[in-house]
C-alpha atoms as a PDB file:
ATOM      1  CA  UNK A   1      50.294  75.427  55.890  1.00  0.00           C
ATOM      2  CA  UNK A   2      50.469  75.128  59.305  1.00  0.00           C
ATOM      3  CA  UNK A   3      53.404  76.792  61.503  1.00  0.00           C
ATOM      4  CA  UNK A   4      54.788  74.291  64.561  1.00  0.00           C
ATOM      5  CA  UNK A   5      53.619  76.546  67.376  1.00  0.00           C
ATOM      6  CA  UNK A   6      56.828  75.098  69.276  1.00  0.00           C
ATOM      7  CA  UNK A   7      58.985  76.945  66.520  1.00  0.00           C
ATOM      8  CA  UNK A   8      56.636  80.329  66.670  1.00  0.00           C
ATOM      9  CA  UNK A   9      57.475  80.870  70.196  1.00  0.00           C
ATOM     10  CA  UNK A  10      61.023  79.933  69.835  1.00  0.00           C
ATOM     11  CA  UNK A  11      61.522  82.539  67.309  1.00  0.00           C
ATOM     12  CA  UNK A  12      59.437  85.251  69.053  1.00  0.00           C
ATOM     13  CA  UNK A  13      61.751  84.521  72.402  1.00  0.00           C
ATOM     14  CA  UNK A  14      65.016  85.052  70.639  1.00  0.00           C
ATOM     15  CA  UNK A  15      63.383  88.338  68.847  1.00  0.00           C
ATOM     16  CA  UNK A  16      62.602  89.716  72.507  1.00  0.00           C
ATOM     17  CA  UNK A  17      65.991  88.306  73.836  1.00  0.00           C
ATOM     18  CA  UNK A  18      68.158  89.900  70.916  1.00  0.00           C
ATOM     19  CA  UNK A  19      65.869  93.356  71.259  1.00  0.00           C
ATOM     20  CA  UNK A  20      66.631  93.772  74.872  1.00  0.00           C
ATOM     21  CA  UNK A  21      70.037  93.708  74.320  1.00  0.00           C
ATOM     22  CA  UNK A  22      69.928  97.109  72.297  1.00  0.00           C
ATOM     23  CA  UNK A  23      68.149  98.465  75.138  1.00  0.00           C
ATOM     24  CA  UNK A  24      70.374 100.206  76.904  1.00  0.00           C
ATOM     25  CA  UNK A  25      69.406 102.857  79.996  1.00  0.00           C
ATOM     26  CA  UNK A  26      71.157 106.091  79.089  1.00  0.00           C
ATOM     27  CA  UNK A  27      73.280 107.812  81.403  1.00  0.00           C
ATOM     28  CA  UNK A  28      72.073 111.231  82.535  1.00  0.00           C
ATOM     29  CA  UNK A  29      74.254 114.451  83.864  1.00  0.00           C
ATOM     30  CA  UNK A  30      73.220 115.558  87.573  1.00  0.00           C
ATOM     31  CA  UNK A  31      73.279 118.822  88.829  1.00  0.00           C
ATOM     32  CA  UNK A  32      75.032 118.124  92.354  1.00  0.00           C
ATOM     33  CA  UNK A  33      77.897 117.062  90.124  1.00  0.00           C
ATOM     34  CA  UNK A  34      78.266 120.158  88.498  1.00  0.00           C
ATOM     35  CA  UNK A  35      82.268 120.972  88.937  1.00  0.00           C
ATOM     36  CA  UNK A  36      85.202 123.633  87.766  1.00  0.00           C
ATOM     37  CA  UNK A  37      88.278 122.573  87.104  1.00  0.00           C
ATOM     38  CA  UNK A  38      91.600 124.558  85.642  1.00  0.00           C
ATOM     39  CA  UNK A  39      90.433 123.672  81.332  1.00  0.00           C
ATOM     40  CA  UNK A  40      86.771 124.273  82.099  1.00  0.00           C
ATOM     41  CA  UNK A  41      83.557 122.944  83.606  1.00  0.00           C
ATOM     42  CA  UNK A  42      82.542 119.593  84.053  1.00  0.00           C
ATOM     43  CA  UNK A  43      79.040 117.549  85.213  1.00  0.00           C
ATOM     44  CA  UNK A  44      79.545 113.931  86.108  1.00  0.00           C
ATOM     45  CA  UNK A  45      76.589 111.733  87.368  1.00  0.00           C
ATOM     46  CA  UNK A  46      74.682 110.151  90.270  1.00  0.00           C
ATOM     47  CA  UNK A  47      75.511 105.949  89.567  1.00  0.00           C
ATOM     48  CA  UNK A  48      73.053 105.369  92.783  1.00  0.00           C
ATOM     49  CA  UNK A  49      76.060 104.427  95.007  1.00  0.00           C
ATOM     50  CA  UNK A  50      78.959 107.508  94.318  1.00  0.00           C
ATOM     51  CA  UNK A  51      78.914 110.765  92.174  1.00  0.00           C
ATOM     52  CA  UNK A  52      81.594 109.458  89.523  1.00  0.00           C
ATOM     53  CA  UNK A  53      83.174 111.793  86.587  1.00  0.00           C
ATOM     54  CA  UNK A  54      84.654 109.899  83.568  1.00  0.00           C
ATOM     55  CA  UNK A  55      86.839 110.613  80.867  1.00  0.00           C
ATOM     56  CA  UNK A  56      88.031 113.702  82.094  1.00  0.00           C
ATOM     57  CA  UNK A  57      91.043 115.059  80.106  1.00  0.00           C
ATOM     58  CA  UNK A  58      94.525 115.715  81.947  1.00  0.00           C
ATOM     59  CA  UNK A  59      96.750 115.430  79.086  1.00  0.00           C
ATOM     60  CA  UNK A  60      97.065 115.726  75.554  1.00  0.00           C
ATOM     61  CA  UNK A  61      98.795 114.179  72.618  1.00  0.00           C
ATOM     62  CA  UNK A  62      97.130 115.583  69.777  1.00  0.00           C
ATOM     63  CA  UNK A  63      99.334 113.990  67.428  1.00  0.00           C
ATOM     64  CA  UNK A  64     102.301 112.734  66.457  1.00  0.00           C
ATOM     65  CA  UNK A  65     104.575 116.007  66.891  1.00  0.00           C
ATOM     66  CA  UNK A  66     103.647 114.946  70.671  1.00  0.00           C
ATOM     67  CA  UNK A  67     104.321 111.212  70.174  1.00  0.00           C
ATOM     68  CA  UNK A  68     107.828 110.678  72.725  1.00  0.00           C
ATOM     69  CA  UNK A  69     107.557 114.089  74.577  1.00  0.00           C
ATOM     70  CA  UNK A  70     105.968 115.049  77.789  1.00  0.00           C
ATOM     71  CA  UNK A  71     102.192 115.544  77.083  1.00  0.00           C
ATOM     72  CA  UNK A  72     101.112 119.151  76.757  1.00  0.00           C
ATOM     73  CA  UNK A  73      97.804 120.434  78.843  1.00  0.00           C
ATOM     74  CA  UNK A  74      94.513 119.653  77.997  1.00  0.00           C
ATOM     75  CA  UNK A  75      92.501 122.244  75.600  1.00  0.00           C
ATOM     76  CA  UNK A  76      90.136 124.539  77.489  1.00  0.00           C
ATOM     77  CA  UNK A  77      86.728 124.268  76.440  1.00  0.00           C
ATOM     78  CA  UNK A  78      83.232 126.413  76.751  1.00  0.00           C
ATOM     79  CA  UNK A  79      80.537 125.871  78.833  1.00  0.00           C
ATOM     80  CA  UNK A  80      79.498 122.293  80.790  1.00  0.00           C
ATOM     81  CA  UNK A  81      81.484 119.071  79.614  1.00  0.00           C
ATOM     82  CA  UNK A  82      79.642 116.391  80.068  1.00  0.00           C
ATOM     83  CA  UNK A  83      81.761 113.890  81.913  1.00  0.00           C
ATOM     84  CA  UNK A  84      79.712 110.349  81.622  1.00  0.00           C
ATOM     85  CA  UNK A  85      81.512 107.954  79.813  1.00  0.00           C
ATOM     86  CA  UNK A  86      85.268 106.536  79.756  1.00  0.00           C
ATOM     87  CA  UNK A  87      87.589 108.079  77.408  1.00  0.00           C
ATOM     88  CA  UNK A  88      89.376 106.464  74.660  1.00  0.00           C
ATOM     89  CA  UNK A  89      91.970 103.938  75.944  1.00  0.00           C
ATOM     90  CA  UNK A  90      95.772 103.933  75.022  1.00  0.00           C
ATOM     91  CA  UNK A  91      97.605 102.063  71.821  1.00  0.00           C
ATOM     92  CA  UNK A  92      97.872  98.390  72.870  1.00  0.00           C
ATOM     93  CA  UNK A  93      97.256  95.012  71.520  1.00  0.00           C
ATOM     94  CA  UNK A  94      93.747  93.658  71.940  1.00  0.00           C
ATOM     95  CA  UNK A  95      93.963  90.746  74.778  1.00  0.00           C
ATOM     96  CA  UNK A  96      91.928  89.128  76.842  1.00  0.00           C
ATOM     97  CA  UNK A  97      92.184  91.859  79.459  1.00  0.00           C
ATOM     98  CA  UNK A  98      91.078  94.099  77.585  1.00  0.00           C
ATOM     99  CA  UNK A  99      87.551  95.235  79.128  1.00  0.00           C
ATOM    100  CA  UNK A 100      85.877  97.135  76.407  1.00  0.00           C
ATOM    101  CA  UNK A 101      87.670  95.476  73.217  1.00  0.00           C
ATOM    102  CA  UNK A 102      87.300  91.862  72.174  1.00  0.00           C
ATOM    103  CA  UNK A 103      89.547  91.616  68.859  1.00  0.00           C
ATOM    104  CA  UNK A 104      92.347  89.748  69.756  1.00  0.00           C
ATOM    105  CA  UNK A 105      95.465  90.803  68.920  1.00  0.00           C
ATOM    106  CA  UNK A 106      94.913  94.052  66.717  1.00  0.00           C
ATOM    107  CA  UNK A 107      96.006  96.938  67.623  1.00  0.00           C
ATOM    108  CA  UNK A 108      93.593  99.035  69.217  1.00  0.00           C
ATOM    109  CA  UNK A 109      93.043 102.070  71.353  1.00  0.00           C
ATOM    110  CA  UNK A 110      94.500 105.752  70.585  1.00  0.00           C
ATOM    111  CA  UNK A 111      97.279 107.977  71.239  1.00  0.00           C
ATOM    112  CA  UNK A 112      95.631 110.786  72.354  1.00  0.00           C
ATOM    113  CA  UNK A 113      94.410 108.880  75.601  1.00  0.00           C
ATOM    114  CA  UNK A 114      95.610 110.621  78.385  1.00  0.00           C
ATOM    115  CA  UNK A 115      91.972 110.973  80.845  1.00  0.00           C
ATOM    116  CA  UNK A 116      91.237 109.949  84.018  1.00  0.00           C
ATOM    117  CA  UNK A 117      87.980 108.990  86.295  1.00  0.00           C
ATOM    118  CA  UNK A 118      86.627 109.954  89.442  1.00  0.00           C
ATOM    119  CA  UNK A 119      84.727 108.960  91.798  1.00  0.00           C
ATOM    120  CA  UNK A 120      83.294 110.302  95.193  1.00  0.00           C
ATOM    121  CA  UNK A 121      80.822 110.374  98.222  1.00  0.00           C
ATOM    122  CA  UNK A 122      77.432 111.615  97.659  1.00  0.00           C
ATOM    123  CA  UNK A 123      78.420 114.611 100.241  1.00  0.00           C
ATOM    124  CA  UNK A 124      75.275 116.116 101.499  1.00  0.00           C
ATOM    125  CA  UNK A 125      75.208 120.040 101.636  1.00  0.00           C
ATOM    126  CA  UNK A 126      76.001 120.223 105.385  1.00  0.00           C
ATOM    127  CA  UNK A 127      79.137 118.048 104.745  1.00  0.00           C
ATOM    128  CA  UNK A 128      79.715 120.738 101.728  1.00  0.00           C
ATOM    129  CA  UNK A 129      79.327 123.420 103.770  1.00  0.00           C
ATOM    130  CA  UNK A 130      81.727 122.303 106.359  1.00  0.00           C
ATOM    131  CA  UNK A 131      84.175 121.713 103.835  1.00  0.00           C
ATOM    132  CA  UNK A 132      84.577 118.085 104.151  1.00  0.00           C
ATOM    133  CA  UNK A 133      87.794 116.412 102.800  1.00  0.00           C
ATOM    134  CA  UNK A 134      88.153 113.172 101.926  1.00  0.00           C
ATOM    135  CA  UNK A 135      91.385 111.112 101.483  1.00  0.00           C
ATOM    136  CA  UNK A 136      92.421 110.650  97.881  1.00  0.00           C
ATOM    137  CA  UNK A 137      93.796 107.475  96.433  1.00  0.00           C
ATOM    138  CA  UNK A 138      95.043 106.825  92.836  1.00  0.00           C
ATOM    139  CA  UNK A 139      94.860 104.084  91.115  1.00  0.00           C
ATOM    140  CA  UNK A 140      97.501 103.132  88.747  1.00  0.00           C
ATOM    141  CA  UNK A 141      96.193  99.732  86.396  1.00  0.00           C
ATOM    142  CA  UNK A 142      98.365  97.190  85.906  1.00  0.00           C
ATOM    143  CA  UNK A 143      99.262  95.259  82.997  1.00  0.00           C
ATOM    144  CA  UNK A 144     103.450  95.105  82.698  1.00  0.00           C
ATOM    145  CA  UNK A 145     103.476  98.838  81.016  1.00  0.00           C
ATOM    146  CA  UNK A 146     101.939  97.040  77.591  1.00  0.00           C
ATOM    147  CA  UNK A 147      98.508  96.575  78.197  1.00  0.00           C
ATOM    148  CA  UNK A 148      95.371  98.217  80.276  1.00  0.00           C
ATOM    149  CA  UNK A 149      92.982 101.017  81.420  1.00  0.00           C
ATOM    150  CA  UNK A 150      91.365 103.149  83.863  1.00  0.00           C
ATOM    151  CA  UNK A 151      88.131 101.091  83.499  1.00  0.00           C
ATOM    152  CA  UNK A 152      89.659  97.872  84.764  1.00  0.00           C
ATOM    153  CA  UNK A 153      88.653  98.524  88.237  1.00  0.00           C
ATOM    154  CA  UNK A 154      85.423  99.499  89.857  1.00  0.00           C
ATOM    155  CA  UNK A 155      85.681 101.558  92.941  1.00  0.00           C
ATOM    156  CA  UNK A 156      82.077 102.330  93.861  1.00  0.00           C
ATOM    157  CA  UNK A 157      82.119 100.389  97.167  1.00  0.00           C
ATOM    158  CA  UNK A 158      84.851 101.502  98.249  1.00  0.00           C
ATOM    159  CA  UNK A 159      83.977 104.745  97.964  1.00  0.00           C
ATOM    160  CA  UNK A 160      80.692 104.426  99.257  1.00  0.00           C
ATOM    161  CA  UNK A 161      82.044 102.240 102.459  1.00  0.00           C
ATOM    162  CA  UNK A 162      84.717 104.045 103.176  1.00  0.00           C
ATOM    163  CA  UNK A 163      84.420 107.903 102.187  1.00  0.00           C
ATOM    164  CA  UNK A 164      87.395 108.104 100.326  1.00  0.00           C
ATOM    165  CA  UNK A 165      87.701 109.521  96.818  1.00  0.00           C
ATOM    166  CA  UNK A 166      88.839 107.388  93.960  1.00  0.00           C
ATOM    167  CA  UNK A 167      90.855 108.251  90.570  1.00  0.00           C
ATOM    168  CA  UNK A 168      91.714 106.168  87.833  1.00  0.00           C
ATOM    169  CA  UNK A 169      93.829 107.021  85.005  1.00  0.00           C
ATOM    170  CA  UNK A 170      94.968 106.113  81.740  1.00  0.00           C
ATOM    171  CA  UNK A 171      98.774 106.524  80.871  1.00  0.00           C
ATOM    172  CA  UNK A 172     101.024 105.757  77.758  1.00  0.00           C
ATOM    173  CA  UNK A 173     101.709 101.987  76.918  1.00  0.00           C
ATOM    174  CA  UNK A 174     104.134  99.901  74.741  1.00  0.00           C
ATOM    175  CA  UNK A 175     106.229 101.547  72.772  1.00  0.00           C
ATOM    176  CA  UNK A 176     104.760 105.115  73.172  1.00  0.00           C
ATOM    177  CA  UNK A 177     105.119 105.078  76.981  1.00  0.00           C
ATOM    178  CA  UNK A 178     108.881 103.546  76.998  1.00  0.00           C
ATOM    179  CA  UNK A 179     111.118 104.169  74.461  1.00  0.00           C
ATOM    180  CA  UNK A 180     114.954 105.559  73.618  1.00  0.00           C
ATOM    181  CA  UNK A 181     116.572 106.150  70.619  1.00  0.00           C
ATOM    182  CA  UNK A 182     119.408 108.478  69.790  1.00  0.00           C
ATOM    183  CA  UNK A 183     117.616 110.321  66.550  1.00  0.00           C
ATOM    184  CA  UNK A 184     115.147 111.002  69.344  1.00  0.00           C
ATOM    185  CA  UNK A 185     117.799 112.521  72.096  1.00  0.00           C
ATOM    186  CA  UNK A 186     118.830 114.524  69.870  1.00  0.00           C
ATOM    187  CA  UNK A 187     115.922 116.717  68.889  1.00  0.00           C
ATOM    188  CA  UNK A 188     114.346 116.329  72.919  1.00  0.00           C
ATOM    189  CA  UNK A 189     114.971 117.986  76.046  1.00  0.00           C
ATOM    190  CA  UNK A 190     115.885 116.336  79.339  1.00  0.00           C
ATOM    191  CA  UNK A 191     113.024 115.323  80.013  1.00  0.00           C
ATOM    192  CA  UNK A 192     112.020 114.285  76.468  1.00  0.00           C
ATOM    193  CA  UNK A 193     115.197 112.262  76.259  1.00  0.00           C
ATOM    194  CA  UNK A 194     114.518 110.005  79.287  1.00  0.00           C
ATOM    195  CA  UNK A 195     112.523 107.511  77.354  1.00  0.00           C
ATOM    196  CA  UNK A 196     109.967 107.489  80.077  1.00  0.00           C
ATOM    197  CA  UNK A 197     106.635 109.115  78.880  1.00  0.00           C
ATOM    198  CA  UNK A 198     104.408 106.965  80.625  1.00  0.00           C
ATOM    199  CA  UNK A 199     105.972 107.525  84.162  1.00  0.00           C
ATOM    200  CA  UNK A 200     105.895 111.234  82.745  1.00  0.00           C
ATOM    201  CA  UNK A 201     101.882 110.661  82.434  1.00  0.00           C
ATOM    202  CA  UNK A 202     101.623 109.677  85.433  1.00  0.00           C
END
């Protein structure tokens, strides 16, 4: 039987096209990123532009005895955390915005999603030395207090360009970041009771 050759290299082109999309470089800690902060150490990474930290913790809702109160602190930890990827995003419907989620219209994400992302200037050891500081700015995603995350926006020019230092964050959406109800101003304090957990996040 002969094979079309037309069809053989067809097939062998979509084998090496669908392959290289499993292929993916991974992401490796460096030692200039090496950091303490108040729950622990952390070690971001060296993108080629910035240093940039992701997924660092800065609040906790472990579960639902936290759901509609302010956010307790993060857990401590031991040793190095390895801060290289973007941390779970918050309860929302899947949309179109959504960067990292495609399923339109389930719901999607997790409560315990309170973690935020960093960025900086590769600062040289001189600049170290002389204790350099940077301006700070925040970035707060949009997405009408329903939808979003911390990932939306990418940062590493700006930092690069302009030596500042850039955070992102996640905060509390929906219906777990606003929300009142008299069963629950009754068992809260103040600032339980003011409905506003997200603005609390952040």
């Amino acid at each position: 039987m002969r094979i079309n050759k037309k069809l053989i290299t067809f097939a062998l082109s979509l084998f090496l096209i669908t392959s290289c999309s499993f292929l993916v470089e991974k992401q490796t800690t460096d030692s200039n990123t090496l950091r303490k902060i108040e729950s622990g150490e952390i070690i971001g990474m060296d993108n080629g532009e910035t240093y940039q930290w992701l997924g660092i913790p800065y609040g906790s809702v472990p579960d639902s005895n936290y759901r509609w109160k302010k956010a307790k602190q993060p857990s401590s930890w031991d040793g190095v955390k390895e801060v290289i990827e973007f941390g779970e995003f918050c309860t929302q419907r899947s949309s179109l915005i959504n960067s990292n989620v495609s399923l339109w219209a389930n719901t999607v994400g997790s409560e315990d999603c309170l973690n935020l992302n960093i960025w900086s200037p590769k600062a040289n050891e001189n600049q170290i030395l002389d204790s350099k500081k940077y301006p700070v700015m925040v970035w707060i995603h949009g997405g009408s207090n329903m939808s979003g995350n911390s990932d939306f926006y990418n940062p590493m020019q700006l930092v690069k360009n302009h030596d500042v230092i850039v955070v992102t964050i996640n905060y509390r959406l929906g219906p777990f970041g606003w929300f009142n109800h008299p069963s629950i101003n009754k068992l809260s304090n103040k600032i339980n009771s003011s409905g506003n957990y997200g603005n609390l996040d952040t």
